[in-house]
PDB file of N, CA and C in Angstrom:
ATOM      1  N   UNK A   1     -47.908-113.252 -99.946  1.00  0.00           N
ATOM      2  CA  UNK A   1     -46.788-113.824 -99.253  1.00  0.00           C
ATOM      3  C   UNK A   1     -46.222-112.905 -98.175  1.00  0.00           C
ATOM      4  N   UNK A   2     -46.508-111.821 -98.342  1.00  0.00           N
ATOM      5  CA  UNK A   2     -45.970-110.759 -97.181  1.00  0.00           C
ATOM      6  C   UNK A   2     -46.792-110.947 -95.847  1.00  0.00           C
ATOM      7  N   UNK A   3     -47.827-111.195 -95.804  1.00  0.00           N
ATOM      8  CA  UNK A   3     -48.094-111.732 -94.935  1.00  0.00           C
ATOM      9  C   UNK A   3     -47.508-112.737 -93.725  1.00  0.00           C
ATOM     10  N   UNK A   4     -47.093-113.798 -94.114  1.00  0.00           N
ATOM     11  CA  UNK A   4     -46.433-114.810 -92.998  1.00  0.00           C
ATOM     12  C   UNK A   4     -45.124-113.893 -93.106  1.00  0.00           C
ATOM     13  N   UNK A   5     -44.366-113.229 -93.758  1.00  0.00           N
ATOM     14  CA  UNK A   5     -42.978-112.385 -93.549  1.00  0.00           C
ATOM     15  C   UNK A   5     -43.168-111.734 -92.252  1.00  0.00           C
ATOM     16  N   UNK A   6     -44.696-110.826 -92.673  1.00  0.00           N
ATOM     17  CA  UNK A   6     -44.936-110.111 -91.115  1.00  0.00           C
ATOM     18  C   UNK A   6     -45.355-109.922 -89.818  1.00  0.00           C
ATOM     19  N   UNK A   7     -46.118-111.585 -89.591  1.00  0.00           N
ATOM     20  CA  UNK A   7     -46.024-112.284 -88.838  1.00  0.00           C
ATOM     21  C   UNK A   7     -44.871-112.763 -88.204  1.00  0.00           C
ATOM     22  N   UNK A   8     -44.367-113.075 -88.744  1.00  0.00           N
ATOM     23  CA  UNK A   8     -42.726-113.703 -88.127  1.00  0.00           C
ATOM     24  C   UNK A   8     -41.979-112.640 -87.911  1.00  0.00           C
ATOM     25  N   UNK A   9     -41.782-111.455 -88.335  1.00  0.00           N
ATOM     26  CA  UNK A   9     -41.049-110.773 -88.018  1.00  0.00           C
ATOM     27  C   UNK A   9     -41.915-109.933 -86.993  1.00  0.00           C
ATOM     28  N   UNK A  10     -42.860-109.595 -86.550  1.00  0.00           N
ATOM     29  CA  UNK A  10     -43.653-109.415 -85.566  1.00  0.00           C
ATOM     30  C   UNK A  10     -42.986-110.236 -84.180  1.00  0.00           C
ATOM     31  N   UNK A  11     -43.205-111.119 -84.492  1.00  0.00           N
ATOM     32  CA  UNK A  11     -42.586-112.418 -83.659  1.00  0.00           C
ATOM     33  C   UNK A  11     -41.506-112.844 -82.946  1.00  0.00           C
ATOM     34  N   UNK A  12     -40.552-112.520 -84.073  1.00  0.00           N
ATOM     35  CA  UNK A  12     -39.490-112.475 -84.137  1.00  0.00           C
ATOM     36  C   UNK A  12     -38.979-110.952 -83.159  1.00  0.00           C
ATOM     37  N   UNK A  13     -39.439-109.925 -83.778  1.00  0.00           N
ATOM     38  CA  UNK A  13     -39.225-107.954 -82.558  1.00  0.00           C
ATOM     39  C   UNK A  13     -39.516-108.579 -81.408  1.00  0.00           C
ATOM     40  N   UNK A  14     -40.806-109.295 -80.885  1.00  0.00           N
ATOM     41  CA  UNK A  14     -41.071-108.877 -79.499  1.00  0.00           C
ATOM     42  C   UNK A  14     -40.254-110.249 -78.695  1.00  0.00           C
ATOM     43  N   UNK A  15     -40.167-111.203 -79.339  1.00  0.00           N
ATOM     44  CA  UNK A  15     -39.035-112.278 -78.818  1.00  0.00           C
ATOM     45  C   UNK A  15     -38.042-111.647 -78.189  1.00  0.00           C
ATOM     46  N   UNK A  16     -36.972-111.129 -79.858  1.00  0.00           N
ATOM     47  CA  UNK A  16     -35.765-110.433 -79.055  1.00  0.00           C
ATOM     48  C   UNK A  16     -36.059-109.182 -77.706  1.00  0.00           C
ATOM     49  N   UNK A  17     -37.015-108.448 -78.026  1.00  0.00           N
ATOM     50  CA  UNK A  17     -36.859-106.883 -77.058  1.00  0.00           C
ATOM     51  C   UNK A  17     -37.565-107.658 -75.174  1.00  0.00           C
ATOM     52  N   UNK A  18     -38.100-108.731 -76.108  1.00  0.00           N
ATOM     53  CA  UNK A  18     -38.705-109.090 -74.403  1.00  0.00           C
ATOM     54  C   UNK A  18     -36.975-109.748 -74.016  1.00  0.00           C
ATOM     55  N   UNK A  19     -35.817-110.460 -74.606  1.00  0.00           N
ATOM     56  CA  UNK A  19     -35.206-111.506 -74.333  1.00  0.00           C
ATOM     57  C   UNK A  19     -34.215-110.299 -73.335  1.00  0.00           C
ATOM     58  N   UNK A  20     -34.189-108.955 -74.585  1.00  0.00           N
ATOM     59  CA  UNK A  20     -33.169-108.215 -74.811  1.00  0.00           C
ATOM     60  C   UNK A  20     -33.077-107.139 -73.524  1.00  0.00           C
ATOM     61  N   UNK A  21     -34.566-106.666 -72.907  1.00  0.00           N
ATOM     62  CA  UNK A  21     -35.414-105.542 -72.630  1.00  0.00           C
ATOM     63  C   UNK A  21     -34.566-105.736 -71.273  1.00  0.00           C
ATOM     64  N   UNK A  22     -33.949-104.148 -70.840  1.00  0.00           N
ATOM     65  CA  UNK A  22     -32.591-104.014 -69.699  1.00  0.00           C
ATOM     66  C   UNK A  22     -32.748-102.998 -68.648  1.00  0.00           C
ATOM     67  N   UNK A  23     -34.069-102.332 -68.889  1.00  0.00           N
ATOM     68  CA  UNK A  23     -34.478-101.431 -67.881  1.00  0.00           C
ATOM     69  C   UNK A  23     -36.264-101.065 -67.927  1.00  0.00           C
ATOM     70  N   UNK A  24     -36.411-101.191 -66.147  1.00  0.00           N
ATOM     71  CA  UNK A  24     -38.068-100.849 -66.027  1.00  0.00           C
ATOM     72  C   UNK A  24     -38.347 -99.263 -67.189  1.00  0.00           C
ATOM     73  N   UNK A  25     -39.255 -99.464 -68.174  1.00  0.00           N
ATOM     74  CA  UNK A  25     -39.337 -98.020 -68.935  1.00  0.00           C
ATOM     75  C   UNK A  25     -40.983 -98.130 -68.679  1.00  0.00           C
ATOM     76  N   UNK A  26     -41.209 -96.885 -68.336  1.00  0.00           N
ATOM     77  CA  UNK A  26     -42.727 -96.043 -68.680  1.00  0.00           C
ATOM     78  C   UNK A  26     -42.737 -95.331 -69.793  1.00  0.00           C
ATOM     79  N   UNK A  27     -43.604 -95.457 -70.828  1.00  0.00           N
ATOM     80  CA  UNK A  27     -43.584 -94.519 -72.037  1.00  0.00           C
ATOM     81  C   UNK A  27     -45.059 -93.925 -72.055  1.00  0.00           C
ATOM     82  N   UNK A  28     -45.015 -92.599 -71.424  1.00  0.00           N
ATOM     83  CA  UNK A  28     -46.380 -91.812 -71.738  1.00  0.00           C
ATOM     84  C   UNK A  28     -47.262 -93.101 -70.701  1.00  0.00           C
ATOM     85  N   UNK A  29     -46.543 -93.463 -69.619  1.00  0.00           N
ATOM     86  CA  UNK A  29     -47.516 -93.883 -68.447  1.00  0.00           C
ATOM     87  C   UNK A  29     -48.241 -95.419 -68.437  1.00  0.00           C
ATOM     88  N   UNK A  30     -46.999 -96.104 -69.714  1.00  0.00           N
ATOM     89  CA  UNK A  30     -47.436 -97.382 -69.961  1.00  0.00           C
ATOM     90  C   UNK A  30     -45.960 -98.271 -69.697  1.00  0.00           C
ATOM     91  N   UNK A  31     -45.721 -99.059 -68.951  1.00  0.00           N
ATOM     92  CA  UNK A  31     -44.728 -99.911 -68.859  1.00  0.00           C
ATOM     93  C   UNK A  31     -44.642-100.522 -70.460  1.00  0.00           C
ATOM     94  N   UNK A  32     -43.483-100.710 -70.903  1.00  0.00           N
ATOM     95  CA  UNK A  32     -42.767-100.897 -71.920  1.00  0.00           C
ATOM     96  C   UNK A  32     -41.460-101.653 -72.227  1.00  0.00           C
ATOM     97  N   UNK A  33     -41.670-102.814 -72.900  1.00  0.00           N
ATOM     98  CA  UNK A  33     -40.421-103.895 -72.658  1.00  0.00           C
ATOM     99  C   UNK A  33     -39.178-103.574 -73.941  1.00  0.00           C
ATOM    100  N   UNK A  34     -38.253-103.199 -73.284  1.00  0.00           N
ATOM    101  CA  UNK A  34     -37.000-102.417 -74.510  1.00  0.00           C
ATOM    102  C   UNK A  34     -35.610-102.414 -74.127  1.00  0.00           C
ATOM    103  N   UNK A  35     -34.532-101.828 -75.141  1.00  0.00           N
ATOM    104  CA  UNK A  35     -33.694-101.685 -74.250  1.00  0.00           C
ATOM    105  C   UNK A  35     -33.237 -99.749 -74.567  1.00  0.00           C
ATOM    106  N   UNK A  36     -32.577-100.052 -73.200  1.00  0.00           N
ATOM    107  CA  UNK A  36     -32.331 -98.708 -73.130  1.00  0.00           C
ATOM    108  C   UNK A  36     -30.741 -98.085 -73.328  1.00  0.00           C
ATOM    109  N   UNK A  37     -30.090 -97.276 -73.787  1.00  0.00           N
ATOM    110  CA  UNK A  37     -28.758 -97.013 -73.812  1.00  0.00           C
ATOM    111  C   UNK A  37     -28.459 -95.767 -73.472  1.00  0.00           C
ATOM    112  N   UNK A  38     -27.395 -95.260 -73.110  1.00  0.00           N
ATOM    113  CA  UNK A  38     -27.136 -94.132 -72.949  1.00  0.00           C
ATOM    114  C   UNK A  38     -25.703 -94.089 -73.176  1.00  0.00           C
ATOM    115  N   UNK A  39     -24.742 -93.653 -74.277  1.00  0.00           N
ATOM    116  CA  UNK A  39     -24.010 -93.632 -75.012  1.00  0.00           C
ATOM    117  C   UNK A  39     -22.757 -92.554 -74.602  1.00  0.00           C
ATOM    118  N   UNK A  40     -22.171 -92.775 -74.222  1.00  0.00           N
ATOM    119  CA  UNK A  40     -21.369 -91.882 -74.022  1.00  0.00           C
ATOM    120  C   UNK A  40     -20.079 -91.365 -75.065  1.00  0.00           C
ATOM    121  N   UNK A  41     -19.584 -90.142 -75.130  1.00  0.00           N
ATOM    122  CA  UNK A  41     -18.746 -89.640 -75.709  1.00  0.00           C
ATOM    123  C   UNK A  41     -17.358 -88.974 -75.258  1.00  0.00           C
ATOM    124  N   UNK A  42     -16.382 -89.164 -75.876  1.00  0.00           N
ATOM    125  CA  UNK A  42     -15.546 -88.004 -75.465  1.00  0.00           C
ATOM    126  C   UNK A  42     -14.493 -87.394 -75.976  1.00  0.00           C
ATOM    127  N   UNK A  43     -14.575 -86.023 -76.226  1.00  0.00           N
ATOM    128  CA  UNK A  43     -14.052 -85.711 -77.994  1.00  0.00           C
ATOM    129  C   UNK A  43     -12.815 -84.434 -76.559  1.00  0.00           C
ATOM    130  N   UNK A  44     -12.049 -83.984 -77.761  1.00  0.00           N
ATOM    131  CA  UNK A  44     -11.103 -83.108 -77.476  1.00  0.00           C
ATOM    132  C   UNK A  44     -11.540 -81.883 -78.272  1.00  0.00           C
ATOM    133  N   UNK A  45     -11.611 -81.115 -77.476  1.00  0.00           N
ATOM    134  CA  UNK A  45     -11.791 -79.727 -78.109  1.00  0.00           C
ATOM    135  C   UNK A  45     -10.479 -78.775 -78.091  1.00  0.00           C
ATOM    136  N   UNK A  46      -9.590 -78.366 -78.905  1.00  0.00           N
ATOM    137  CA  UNK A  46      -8.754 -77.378 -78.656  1.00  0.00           C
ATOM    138  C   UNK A  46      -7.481 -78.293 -77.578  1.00  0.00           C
ATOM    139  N   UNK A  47      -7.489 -77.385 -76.163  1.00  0.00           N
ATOM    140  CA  UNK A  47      -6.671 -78.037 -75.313  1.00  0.00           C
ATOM    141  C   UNK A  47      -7.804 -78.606 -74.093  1.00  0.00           C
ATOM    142  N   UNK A  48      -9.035 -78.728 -74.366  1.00  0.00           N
ATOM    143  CA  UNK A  48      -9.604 -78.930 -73.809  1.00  0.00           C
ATOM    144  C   UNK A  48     -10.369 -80.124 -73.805  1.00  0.00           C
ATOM    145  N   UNK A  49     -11.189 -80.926 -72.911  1.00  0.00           N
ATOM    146  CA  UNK A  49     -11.998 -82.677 -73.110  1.00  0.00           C
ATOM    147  C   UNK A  49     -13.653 -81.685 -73.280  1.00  0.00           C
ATOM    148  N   UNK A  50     -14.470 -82.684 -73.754  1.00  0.00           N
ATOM    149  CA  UNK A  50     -15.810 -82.181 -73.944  1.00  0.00           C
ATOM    150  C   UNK A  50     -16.432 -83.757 -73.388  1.00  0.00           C
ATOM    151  N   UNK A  51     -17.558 -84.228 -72.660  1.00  0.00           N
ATOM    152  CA  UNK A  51     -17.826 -85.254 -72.922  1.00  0.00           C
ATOM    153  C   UNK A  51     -19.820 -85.130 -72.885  1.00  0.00           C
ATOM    154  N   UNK A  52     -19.934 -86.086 -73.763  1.00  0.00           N
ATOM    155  CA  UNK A  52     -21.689 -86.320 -73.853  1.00  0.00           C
ATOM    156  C   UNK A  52     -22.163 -87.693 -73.725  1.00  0.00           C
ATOM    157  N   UNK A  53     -23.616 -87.650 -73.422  1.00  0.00           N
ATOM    158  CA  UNK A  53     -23.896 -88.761 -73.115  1.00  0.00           C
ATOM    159  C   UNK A  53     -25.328 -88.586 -74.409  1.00  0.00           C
ATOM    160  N   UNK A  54     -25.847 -89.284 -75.334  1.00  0.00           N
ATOM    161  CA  UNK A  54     -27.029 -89.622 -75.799  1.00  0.00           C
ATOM    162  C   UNK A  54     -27.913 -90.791 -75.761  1.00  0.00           C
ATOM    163  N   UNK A  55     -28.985 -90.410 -74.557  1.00  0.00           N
ATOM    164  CA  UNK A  55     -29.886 -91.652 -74.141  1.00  0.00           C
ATOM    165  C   UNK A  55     -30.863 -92.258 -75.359  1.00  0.00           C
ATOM    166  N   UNK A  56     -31.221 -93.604 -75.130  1.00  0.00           N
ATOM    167  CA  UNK A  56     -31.802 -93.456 -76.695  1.00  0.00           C
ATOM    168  C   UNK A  56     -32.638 -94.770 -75.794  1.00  0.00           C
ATOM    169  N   UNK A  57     -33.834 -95.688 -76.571  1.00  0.00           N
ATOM    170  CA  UNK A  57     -34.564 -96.289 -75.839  1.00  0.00           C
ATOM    171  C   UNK A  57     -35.100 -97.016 -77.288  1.00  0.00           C
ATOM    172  N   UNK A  58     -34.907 -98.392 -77.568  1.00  0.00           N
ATOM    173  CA  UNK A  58     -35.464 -99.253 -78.631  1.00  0.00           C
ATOM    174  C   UNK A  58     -36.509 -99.657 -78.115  1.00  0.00           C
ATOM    175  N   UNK A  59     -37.599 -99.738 -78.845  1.00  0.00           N
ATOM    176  CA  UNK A  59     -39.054-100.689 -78.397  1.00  0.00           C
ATOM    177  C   UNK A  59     -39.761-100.702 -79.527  1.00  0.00           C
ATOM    178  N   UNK A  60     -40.484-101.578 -79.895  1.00  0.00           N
ATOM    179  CA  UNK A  60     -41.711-101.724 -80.775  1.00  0.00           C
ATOM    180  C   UNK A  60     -42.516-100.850 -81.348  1.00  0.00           C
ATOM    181  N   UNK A  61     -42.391-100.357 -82.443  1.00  0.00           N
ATOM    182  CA  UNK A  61     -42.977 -99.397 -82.929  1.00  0.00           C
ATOM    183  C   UNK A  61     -44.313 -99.340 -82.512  1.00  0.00           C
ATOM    184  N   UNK A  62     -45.108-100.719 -82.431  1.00  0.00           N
ATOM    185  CA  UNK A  62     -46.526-100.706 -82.040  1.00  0.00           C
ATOM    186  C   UNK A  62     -46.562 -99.880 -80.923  1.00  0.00           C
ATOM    187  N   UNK A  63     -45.338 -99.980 -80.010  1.00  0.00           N
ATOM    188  CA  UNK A  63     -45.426 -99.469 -78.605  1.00  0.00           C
ATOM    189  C   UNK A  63     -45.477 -98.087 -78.437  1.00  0.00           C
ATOM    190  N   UNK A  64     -45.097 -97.406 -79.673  1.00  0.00           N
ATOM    191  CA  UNK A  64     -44.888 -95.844 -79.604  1.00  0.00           C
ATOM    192  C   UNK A  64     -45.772 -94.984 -79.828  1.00  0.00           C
ATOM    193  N   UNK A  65     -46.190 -93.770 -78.939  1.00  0.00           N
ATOM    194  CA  UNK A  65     -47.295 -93.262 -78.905  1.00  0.00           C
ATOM    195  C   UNK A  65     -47.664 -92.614 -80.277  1.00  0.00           C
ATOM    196  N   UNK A  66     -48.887 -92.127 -81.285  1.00  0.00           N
ATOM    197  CA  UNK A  66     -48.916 -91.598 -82.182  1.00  0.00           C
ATOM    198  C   UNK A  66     -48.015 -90.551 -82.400  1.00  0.00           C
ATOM    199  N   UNK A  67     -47.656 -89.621 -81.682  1.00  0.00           N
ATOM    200  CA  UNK A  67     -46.856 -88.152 -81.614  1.00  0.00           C
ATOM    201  C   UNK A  67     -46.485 -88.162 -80.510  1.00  0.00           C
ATOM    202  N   UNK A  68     -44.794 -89.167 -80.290  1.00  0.00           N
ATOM    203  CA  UNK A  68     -44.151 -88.860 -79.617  1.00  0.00           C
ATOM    204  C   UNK A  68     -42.879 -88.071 -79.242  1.00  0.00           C
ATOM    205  N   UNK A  69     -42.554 -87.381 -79.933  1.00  0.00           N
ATOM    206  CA  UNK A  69     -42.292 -86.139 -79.759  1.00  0.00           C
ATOM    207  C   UNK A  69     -42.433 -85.260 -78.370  1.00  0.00           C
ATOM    208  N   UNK A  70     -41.632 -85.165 -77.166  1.00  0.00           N
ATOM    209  CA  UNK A  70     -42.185 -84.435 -75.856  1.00  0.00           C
ATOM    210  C   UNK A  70     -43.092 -85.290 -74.872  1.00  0.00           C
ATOM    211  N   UNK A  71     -43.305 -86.919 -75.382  1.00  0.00           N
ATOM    212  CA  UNK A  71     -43.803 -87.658 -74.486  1.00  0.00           C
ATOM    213  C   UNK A  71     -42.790 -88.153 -73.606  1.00  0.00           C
ATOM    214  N   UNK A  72     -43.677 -88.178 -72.319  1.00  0.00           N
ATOM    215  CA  UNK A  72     -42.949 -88.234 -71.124  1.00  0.00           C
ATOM    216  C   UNK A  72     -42.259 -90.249 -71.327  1.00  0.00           C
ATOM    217  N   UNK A  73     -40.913 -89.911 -71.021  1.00  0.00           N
ATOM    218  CA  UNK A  73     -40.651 -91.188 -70.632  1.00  0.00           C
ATOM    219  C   UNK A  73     -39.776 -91.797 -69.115  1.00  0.00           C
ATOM    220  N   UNK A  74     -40.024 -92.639 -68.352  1.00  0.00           N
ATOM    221  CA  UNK A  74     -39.113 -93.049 -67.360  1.00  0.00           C
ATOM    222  C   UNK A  74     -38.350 -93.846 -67.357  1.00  0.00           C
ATOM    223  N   UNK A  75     -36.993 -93.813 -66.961  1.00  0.00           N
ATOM    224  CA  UNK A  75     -35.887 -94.781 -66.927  1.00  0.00           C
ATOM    225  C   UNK A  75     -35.443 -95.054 -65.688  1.00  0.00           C
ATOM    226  N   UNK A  76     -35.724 -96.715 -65.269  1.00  0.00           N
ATOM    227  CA  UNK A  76     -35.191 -96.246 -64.037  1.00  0.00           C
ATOM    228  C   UNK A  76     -35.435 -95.455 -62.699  1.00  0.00           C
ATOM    229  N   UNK A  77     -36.232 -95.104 -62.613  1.00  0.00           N
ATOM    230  CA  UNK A  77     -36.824 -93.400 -61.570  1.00  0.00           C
ATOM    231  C   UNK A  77     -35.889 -92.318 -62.737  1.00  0.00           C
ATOM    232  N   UNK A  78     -35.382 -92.004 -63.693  1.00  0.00           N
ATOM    233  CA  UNK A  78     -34.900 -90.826 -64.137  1.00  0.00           C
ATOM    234  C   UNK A  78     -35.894 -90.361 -65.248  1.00  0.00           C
ATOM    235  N   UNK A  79     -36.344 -89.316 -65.314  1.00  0.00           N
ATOM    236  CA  UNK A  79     -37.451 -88.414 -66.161  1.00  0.00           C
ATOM    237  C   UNK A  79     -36.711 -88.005 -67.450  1.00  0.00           C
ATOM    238  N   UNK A  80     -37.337 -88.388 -68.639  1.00  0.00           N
ATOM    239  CA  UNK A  80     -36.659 -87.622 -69.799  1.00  0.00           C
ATOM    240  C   UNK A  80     -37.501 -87.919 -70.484  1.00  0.00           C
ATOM    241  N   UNK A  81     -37.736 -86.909 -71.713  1.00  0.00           N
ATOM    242  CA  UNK A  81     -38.326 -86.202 -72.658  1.00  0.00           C
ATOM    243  C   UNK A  81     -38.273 -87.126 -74.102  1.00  0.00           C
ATOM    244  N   UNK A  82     -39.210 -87.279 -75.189  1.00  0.00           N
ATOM    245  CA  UNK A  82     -38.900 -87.898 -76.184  1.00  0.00           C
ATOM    246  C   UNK A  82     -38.388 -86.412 -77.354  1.00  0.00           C
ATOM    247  N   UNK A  83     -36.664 -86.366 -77.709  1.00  0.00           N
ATOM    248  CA  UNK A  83     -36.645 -85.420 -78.370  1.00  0.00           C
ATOM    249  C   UNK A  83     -37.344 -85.777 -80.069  1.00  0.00           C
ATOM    250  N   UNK A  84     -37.034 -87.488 -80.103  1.00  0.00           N
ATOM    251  CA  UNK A  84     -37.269 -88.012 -81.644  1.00  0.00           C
ATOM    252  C   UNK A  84     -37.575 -89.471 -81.904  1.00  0.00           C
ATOM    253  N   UNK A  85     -38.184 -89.541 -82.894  1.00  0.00           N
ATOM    254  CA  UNK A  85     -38.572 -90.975 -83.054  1.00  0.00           C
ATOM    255  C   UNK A  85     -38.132 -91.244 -84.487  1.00  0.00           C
ATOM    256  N   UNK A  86     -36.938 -92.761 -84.338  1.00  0.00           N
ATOM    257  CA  UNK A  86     -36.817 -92.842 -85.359  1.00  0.00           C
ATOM    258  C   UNK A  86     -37.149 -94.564 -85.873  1.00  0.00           C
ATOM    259  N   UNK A  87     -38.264 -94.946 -86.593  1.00  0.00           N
ATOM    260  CA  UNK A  87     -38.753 -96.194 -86.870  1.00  0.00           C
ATOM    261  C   UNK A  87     -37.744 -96.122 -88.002  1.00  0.00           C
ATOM    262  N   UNK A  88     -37.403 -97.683 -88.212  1.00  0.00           N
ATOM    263  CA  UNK A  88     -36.541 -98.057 -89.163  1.00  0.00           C
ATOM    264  C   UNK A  88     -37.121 -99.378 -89.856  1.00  0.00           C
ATOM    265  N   UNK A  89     -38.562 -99.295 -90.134  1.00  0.00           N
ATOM    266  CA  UNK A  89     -39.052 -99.604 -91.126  1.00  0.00           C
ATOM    267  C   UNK A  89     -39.755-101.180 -91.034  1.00  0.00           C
ATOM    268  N   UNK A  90     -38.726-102.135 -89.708  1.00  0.00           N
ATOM    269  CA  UNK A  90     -39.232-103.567 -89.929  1.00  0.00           C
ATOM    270  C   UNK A  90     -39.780-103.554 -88.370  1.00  0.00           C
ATOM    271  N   UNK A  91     -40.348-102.611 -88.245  1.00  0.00           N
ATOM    272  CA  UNK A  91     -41.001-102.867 -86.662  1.00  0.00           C
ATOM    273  C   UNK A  91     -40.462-102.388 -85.365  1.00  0.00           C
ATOM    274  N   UNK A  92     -39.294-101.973 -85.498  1.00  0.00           N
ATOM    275  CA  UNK A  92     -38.610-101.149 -84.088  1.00  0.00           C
ATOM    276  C   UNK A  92     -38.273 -99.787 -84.343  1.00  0.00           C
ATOM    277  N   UNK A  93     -38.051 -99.593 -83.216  1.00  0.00           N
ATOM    278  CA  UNK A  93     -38.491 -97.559 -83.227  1.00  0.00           C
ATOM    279  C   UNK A  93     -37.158 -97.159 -82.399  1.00  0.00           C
ATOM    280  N   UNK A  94     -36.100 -96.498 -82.845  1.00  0.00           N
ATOM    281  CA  UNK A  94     -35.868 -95.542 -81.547  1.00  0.00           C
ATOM    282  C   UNK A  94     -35.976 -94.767 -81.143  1.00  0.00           C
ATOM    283  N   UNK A  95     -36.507 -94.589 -79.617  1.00  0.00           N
ATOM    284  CA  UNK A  95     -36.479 -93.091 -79.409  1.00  0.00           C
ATOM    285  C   UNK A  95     -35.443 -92.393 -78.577  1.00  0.00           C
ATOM    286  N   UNK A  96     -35.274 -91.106 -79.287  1.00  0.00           N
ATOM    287  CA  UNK A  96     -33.615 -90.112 -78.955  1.00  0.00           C
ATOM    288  C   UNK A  96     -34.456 -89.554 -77.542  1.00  0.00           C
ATOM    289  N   UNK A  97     -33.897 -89.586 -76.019  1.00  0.00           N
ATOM    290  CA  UNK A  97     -34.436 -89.198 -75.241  1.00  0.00           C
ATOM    291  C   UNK A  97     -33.564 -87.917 -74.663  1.00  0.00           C
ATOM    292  N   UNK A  98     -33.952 -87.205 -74.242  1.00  0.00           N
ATOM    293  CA  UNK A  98     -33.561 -85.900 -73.154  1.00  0.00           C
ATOM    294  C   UNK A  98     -34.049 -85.882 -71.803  1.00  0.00           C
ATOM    295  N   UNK A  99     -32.847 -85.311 -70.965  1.00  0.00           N
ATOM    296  CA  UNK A  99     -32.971 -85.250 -69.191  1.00  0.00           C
ATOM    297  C   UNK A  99     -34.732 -84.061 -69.442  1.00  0.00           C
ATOM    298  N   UNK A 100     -35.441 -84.783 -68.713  1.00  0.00           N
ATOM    299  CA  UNK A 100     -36.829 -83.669 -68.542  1.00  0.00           C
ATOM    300  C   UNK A 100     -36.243 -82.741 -67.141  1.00  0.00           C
TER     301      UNK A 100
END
């Protein structure tokens, strides 16, 4: 029975990320349909502001290179680095990206 589950939910990932997918991405030199975020923060330190941004990039686990880790990715024309990959088990992956 797991079978037709993972079919459909197959089905179901690339439906939404194609419906969802919000920026041209190259991953390791392959166009890639996803979405992309870049998260911003902004905390108080002391008497002082701190602010961060963490880019992050959802796509299809199928889509993710074996060891991506340091694979090149593009956003946009902007260059950044794969620091991490985190699959969450039913078929989508995120990856934590860095300015290259």
């Amino acid at each position: 029975m797991a079978a037709p589950f993972a079919a459909l939910e197959s089905r179901l990932n690339t439906a939404v990320l194609s419906r969802l997918s919000n920026a041209a991405v190259t991953v390791d030199g392959a166009e890639v349909n996803g979405i992309f975020d870049n998260g911003y923060d902004l905390a108080t330190v002391g008497l002082s502001g701190m602010a961060s941004t963490q880019p992050t990039f959802t796509l299809s686990t199928s889509s993710v290179p074996a060891s991506p880790v340091g694979t090149p990715v593009v956003v946009n024309g902007t260059n950044y680095l794969v620091a991490a990959h985190e699959p969450d088990g039913t078929g989508i992956s995120r990856l934590i990206l860095e300015r290259a």
